[in-house]
Protein backbone atom coordinates (compact mmCIF):
# COMPACT_ATOMS: atom_id res chain seq x y z
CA UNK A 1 -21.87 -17.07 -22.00
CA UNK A 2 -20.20 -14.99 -19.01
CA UNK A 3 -21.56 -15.28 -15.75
CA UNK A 4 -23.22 -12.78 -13.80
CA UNK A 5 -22.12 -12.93 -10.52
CA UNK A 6 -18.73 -15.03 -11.79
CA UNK A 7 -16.87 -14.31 -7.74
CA UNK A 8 -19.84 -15.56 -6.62
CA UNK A 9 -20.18 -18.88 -8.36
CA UNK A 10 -16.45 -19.58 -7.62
CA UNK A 11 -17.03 -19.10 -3.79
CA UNK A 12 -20.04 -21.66 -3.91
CA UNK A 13 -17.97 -24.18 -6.20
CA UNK A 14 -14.87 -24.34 -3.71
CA UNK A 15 -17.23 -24.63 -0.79
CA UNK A 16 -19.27 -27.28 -2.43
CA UNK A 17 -15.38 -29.30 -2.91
CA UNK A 18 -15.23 -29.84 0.81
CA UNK A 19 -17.33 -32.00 0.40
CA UNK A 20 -15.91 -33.87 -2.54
CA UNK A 21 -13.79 -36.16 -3.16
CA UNK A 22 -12.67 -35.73 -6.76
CA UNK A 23 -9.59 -35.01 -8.62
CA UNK A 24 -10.63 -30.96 -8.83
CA UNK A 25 -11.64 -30.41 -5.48
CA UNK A 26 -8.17 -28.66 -4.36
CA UNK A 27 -7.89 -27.14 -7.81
CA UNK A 28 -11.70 -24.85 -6.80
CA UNK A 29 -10.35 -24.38 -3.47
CA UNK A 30 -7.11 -22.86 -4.62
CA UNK A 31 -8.97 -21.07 -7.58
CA UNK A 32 -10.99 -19.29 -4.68
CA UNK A 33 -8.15 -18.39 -2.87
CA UNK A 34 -6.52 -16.46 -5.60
CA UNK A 35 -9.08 -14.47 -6.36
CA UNK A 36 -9.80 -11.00 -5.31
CA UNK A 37 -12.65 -9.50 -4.46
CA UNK A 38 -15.24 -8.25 -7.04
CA UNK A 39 -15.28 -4.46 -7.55
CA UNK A 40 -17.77 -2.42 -9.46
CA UNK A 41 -21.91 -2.70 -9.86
CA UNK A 42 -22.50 -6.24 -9.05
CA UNK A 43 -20.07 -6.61 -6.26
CA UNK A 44 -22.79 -6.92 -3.06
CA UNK A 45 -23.58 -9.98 -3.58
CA UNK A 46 -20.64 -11.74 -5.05
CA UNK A 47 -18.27 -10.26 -2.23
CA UNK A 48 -21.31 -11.20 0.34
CA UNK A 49 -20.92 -14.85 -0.89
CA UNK A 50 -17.49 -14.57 -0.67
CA UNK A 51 -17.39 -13.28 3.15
CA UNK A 52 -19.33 -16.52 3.80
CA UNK A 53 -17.04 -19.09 1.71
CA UNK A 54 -13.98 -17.66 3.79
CA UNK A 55 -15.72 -18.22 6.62
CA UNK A 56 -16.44 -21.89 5.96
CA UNK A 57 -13.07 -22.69 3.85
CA UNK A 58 -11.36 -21.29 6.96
CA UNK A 59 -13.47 -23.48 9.54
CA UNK A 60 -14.62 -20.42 11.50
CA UNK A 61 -17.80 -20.39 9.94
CA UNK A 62 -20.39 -20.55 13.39
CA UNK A 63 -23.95 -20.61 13.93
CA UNK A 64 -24.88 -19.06 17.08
């Protein structure tokens, strides 16, 4: 079964790593990293959700 939004549900797996402690936390991280961003129809909202996992990978990620 292929995935929708597949950029998307990468970005939310290596931010939801930070805060484990397993033996595959790096490997989402690093997964995330080397992925570009999604082009074509359903690219919104996976390249939205990966604007915001940059953000909090990269620890600038601020509420004001």
């Amino acid at each position: 079964m292929k995935a929708l939004h597949p950029v998307g549900l990468l970005a939310a797996l290596a931010e939801a790593s930070l805060a484990s402690r397993g033996t595959y936390a790096k490997e989402w991280v690093r997964r995330f990293w080397e992925t570009p961003l999604r082009t074509g129809g359903r690219r919104y909202y996976d390249n939205c959700l990966y604007l915001f996992a940059t953000l909090a990978l990269s620890g600038k990620y601020r509420i004001w």
